[in-house]
Protein backbone atom coordinates (compact mmCIF):
# COMPACT_ATOMS: atom_id res chain seq x y z
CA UNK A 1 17.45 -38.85 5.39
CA UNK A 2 15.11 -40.14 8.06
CA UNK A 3 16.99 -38.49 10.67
CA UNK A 4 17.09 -34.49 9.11
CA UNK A 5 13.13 -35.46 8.15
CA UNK A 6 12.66 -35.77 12.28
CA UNK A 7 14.90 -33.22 12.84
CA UNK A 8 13.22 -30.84 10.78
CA UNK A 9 9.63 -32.13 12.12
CA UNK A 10 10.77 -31.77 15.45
CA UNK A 11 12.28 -27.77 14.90
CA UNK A 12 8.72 -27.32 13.47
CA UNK A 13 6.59 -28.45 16.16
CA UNK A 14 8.30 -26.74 19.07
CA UNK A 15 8.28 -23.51 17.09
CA UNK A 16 4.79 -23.39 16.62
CA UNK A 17 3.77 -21.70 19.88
CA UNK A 18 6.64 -18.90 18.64
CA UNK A 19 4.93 -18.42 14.85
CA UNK A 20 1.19 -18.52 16.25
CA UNK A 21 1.39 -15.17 18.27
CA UNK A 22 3.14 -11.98 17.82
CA UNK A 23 3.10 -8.37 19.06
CA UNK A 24 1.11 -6.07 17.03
CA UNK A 25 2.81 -3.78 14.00
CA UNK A 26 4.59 -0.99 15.01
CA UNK A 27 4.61 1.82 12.29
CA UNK A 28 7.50 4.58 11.83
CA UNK A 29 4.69 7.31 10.79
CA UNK A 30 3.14 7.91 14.13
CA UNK A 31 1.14 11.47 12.86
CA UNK A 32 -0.19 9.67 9.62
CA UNK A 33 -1.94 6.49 11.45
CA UNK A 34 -2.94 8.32 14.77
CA UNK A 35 -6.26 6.32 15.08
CA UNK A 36 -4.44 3.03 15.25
CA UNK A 37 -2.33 4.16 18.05
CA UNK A 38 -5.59 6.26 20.04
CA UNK A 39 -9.29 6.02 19.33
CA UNK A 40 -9.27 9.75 21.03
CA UNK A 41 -7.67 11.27 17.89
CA UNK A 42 -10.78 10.51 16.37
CA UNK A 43 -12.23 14.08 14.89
CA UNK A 44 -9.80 15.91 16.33
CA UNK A 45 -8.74 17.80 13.58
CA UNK A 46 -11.61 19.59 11.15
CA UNK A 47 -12.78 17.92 7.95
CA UNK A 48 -12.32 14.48 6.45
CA UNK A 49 -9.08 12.56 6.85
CA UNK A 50 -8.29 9.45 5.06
CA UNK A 51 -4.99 8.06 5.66
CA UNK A 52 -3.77 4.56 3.82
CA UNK A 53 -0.24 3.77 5.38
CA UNK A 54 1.56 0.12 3.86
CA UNK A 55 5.24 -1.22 5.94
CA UNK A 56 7.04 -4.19 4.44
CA UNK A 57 9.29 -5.06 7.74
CA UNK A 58 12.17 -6.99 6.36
CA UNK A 59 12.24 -7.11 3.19
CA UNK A 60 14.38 -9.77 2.50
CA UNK A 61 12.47 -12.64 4.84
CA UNK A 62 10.57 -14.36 2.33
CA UNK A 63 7.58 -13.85 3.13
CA UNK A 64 8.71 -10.32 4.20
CA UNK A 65 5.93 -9.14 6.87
CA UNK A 66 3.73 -6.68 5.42
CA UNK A 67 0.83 -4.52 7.52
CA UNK A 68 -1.60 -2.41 5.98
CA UNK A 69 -3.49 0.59 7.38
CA UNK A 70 -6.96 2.27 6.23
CA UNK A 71 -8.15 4.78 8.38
CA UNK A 72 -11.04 7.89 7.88
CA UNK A 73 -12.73 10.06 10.49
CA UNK A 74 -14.76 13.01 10.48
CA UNK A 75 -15.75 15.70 13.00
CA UNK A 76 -19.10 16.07 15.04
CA UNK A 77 -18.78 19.68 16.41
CA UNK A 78 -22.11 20.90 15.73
CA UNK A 79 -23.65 18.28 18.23
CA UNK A 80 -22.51 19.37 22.03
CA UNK A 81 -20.03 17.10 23.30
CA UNK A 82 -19.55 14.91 20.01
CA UNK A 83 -16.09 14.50 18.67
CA UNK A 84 -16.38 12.90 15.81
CA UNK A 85 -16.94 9.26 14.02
CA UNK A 86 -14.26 6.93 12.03
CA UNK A 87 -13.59 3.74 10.56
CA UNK A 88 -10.44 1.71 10.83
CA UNK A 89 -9.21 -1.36 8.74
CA UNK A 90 -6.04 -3.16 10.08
CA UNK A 91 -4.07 -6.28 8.24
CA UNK A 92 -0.95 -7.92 8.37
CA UNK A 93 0.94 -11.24 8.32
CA UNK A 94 2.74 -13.13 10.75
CA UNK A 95 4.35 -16.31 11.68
CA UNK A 96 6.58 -16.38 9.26
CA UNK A 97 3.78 -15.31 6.60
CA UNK A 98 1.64 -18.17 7.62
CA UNK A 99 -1.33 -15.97 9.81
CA UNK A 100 -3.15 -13.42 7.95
CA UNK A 101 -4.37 -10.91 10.57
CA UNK A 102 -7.70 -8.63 10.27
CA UNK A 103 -8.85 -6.14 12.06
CA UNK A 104 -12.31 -3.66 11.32
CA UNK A 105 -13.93 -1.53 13.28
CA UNK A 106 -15.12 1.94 13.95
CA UNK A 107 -14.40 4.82 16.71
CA UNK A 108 -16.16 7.39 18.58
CA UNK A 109 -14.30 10.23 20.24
CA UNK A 110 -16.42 12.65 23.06
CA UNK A 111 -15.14 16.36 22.95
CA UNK A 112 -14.77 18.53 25.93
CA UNK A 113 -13.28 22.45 25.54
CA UNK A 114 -12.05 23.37 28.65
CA UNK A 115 -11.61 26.82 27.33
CA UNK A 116 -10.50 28.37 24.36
CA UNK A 117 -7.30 27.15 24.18
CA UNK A 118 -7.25 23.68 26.01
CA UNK A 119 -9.46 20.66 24.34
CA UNK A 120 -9.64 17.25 25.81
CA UNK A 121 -11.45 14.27 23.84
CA UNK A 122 -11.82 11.18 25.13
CA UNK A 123 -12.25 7.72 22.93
CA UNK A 124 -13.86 4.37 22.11
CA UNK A 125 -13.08 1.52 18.98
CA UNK A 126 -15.37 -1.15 18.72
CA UNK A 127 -13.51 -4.12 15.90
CA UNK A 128 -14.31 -7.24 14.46
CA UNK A 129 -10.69 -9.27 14.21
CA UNK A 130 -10.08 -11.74 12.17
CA UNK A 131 -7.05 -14.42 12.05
CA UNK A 132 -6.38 -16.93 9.28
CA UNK A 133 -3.66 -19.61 9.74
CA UNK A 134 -2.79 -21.96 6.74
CA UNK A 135 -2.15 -25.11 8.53
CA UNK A 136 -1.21 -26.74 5.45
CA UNK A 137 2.47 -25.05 5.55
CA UNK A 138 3.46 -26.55 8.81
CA UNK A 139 5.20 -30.17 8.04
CA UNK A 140 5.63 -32.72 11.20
CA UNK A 141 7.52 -35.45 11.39
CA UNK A 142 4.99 -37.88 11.42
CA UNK A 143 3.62 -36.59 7.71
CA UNK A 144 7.29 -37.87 6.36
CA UNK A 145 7.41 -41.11 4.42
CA UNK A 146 11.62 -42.57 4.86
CA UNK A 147 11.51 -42.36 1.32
CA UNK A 148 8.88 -40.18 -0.15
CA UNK A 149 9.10 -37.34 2.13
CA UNK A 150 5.50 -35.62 3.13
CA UNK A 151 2.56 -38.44 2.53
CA UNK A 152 0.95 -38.87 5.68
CA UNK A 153 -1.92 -36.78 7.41
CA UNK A 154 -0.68 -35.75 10.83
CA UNK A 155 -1.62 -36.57 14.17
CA UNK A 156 -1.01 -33.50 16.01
CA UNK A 157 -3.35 -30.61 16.55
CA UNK A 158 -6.59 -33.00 15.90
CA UNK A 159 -8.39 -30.54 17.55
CA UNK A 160 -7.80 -27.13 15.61
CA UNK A 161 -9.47 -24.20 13.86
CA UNK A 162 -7.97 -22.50 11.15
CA UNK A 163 -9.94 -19.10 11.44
CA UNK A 164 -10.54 -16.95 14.96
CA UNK A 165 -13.17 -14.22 14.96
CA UNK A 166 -13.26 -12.25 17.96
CA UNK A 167 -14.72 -8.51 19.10
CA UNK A 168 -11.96 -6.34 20.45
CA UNK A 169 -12.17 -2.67 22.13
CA UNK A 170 -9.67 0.22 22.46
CA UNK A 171 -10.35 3.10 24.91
CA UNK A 172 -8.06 6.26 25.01
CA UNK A 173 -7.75 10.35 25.85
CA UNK A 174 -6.13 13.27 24.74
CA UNK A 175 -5.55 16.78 25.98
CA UNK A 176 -4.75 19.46 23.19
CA UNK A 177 -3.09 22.94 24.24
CA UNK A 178 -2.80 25.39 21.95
CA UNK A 179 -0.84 28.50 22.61
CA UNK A 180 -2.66 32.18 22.85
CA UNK A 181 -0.82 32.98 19.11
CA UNK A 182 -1.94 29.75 17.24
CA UNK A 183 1.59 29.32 16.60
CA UNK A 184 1.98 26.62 18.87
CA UNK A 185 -0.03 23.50 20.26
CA UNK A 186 1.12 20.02 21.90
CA UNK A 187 -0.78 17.49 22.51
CA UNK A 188 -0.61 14.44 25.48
CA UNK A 189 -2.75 11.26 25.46
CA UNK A 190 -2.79 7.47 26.20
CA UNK A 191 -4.82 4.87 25.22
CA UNK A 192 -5.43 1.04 26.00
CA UNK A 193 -6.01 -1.55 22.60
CA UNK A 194 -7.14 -4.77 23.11
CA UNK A 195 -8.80 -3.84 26.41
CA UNK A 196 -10.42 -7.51 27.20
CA UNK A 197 -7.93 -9.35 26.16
CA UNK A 198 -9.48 -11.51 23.18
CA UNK A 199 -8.62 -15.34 22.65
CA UNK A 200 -7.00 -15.78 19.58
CA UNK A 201 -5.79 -19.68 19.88
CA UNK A 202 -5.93 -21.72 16.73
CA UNK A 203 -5.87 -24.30 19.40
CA UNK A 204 -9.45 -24.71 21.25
CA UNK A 205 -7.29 -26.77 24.19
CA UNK A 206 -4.89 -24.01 24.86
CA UNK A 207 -6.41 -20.95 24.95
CA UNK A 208 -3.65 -17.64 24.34
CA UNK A 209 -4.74 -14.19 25.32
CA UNK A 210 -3.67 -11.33 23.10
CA UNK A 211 -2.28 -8.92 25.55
CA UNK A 212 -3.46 -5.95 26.31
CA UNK A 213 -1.54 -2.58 24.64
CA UNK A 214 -0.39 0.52 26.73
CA UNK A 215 0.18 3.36 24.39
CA UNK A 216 1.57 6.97 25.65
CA UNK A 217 2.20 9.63 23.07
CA UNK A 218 2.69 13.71 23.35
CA UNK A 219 4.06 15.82 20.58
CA UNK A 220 4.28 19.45 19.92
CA UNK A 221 3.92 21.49 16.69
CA UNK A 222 5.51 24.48 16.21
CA UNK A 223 5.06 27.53 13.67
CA UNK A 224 8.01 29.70 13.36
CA UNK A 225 6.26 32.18 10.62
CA UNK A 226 3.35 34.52 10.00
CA UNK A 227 0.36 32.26 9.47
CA UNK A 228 -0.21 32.17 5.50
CA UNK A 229 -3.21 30.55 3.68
CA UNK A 230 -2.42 27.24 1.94
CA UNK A 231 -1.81 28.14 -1.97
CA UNK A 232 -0.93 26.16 -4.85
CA UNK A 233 2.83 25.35 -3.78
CA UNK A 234 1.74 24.53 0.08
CA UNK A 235 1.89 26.10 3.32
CA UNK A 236 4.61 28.67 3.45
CA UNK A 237 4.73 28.15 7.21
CA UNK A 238 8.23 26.35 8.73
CA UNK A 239 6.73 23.70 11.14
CA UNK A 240 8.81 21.49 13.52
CA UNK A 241 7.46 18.58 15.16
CA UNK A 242 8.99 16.53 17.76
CA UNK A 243 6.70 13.70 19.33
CA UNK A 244 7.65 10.60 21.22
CA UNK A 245 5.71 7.34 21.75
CA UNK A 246 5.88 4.59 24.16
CA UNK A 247 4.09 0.92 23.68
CA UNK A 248 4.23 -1.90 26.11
CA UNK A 249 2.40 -4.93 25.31
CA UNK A 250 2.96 -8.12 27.68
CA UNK A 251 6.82 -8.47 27.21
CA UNK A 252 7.64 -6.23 24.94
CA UNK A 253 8.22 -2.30 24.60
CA UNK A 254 8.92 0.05 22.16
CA UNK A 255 9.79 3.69 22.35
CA UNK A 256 9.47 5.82 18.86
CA UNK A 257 11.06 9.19 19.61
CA UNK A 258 12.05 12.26 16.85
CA UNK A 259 10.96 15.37 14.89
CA UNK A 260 9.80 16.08 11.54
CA UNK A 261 10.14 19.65 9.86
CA UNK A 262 7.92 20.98 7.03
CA UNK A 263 7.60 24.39 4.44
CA UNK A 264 6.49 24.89 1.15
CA UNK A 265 5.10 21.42 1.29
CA UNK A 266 8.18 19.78 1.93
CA UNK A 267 8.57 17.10 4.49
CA UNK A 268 11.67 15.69 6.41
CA UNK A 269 12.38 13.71 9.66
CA UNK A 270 14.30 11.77 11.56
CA UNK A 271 13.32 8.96 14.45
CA UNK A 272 14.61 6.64 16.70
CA UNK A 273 13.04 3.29 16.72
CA UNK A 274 13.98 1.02 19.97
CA UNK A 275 12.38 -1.84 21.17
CA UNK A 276 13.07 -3.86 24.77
CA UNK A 277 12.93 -7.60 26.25
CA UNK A 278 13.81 -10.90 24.60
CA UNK A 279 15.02 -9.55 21.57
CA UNK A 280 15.84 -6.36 21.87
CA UNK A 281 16.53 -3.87 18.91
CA UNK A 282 17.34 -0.31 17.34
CA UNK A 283 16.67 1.80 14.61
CA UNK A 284 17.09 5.06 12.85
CA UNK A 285 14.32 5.94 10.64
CA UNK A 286 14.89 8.75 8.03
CA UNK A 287 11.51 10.49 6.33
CA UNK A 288 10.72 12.43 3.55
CA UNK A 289 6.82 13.66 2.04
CA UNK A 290 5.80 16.57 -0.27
CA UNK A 291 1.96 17.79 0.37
CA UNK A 292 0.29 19.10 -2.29
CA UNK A 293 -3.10 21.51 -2.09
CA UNK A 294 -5.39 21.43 -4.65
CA UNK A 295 -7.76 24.19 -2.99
CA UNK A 296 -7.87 26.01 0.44
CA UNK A 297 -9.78 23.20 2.05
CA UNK A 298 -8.62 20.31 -0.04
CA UNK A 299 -4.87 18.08 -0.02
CA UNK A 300 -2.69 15.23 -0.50
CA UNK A 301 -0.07 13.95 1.37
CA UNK A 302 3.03 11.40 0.22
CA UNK A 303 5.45 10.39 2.85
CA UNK A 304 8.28 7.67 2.22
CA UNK A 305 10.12 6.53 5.24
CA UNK A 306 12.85 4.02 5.64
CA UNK A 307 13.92 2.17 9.10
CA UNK A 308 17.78 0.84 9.06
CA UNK A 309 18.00 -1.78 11.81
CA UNK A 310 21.54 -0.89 14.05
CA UNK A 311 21.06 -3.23 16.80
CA UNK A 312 19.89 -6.45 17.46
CA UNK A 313 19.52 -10.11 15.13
CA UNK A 314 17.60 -9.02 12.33
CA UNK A 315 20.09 -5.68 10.74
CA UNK A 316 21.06 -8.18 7.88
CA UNK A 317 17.05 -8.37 6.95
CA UNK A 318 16.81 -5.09 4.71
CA UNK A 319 15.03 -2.67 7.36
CA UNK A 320 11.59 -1.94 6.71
CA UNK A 321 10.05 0.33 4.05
CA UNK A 322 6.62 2.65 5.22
CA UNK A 323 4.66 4.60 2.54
CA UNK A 324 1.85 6.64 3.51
CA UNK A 325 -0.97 8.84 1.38
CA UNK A 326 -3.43 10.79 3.25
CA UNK A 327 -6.58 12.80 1.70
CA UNK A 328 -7.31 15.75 3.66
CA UNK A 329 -10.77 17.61 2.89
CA UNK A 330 -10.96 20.18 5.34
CA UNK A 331 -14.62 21.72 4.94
CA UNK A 332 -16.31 18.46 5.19
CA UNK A 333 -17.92 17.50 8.51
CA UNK A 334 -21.02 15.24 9.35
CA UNK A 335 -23.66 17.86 10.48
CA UNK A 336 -24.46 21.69 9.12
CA UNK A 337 -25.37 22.74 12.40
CA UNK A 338 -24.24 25.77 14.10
CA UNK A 339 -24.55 24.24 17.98
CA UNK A 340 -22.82 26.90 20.23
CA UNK A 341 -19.87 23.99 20.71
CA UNK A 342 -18.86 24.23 17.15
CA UNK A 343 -19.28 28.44 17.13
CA UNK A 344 -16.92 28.35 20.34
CA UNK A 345 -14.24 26.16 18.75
CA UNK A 346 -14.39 27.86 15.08
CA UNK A 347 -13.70 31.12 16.69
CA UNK A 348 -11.08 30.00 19.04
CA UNK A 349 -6.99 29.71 18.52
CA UNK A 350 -7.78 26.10 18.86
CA UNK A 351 -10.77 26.14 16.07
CA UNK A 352 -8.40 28.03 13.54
CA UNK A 353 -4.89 25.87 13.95
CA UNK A 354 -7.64 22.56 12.68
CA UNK A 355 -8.63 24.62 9.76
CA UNK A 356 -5.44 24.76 8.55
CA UNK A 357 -4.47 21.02 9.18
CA UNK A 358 -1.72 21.28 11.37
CA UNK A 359 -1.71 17.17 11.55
CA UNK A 360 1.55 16.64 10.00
């Protein structure tokens, strides 16, 4: 008995460097959490959004790893050069469900029309995060009694916080093309997350830097119909949107790649989920929504997505499972001003494809 207690002490202790830190969650739904991915997105599209997106990663780890997302923004066009304002709230679990990570903070975007059809905005998020460890689940060897198991207090890690509050900064920039027609736009950005590298030890002696996050993205939406106003059973218009997304983040990368469709409401995709280095992985991600419109200027979306794991060690874990609601109010913005910014994008292609919410 003695010799599994030490065995299991010692499987502990050199694991703890591997259950401390962790890349940051990577989410399936890359239209319905844009701000976590690019500051820039901020006010990009007109009114007030508020998008809530929950992912239990595998489900049958126990804990399973669960991250939550809370995001709303608003646009600033009637001040020259003004983007638009949000808020962001960011939490999940890791090691093994024994670090509770926080993060809160707000954005700024800057907005620059080029012309009438080609917008760039440029970002900034300013956060507060927050990590919580519960030392008290980690067992060494020299807590074990040979006969009465875990008695003693330990002697490693003297030295040790059990909460880390640091500020953290994202930066990024977008470029928005809309075609003459309205009928079809793309958009192209990147953006930087964790831009000076914050501290986030538990262990004051050996300090670990969370790595800084690349992030490119560009998707395209496409209208294949007449434009028709949003009525009681949706938008009547057949949109197709293909997007991709890269991350890199110290040793590890992740592309997202694939399209979702929409009419009447209706929502469908299917994505491609790979990630690259120590433990590499893939997965196919299958999607499905239904947006409903309460009023011209006023909506709900529902999207359910599922992730099937077909490479790598963890296909056995129960994939991961994504929910997402987002609130879309589309005549709300912060100021009633008529500045000759906002006049030149409400009467522009550009101006008129935000009306109508074509965020998927």
């Amino acid at each position: 008995m003695n010799k599994i207690h030490l065995l299991c002490g010692i499987l502990i202790f050199a694991c703890i460097p591997c259950l401390l830190f962790g890349q940051d969650p990577a989410y399936t739904q890359f239209s319905n959490v844009p701000l976590y991915y690019n500051p820039a997105f901020t006010g990009l599209n007109s009114g007030l959004n508020i998008r809530f997106v929950t992912r239990n990663q595998d489900p049958m780890l126990v804990p399973s790893q669960r991250s939550y997302h809370l995001s709303a923004d608003i646009p600033g066009r009637s001040l020259p050069g003004s983007g638009g304002l949000g808020l962001i709230f960011n939490a999940d679990n890791d090691g093994v469900g024994f670090i509770a990570n926080y993060n809160i903070g707000a954005s700024f975007s800057a907005r620059v029309p080029f012309n009438r059809l080609i917008t760039g905005q440029a970002g900034i998020k300013a956060a507060w995060l927050i990590k919580h460890i519960s030392w008290s689940e980690f067992v060494n060897s020299d807590r074990l009694h040979d006969n009465y198991g875990d008695l003693y207090d330990s002697a490693q890690y003297k030295t040790r916080t059990d909460l880390v509050n640091q500020p953290d900064f994202a930066v990024g920039g977008l470029v928005q093309v809309i075609s003459n027609s309205g009928h079809m736009s793309w958009r192209i950005g990147a953006s930087v997350d964790h831009l000076f590298e914050p501290d986030v030890s538990f262990l004051p002696d050996q300090p670990y830097l969370l790595k800084r996050k690349w992030i490119g993205h560009a998707d395209v939406i496409l209208s294949f119909s007449k434009h028709a106003k949003p009525g009681k059973h949706g938008d009547k218009l057949l949109k197709i949107n293909p997007a991709v997304l890269f991350q890199h983040q110290d040793k590890w990368n992740s592309l997202l790649a694939g399209c979702n469709v929409t009419k009447f409401g209706l929502y469908g995709g299917l994505w491609y989920k790979g990630e690259f280095g120590d433990y590499a992985s893939g997965s196919v991600a299958v999607l499905a929504g239904y947006r409903y419109v309460f009023a011209e200027s006023m909506s709900i979306k529902f999207t359910y997505s599922y992730d099937k794991q077909i490479t790598g060690v963890n296909h056995h874990l129960g994939g991961a499972h994504e929910i997402s609601l987002v609130f879309e109010f589309g005549g709300v913005r912060i100021f009633s001003g008529t500045a000759e910014s906002f006049k030149r994008d409400s009467n522009s292609p550009a101006g008129s494809l935000e009306k109508d919410g074509e965020t998927f």
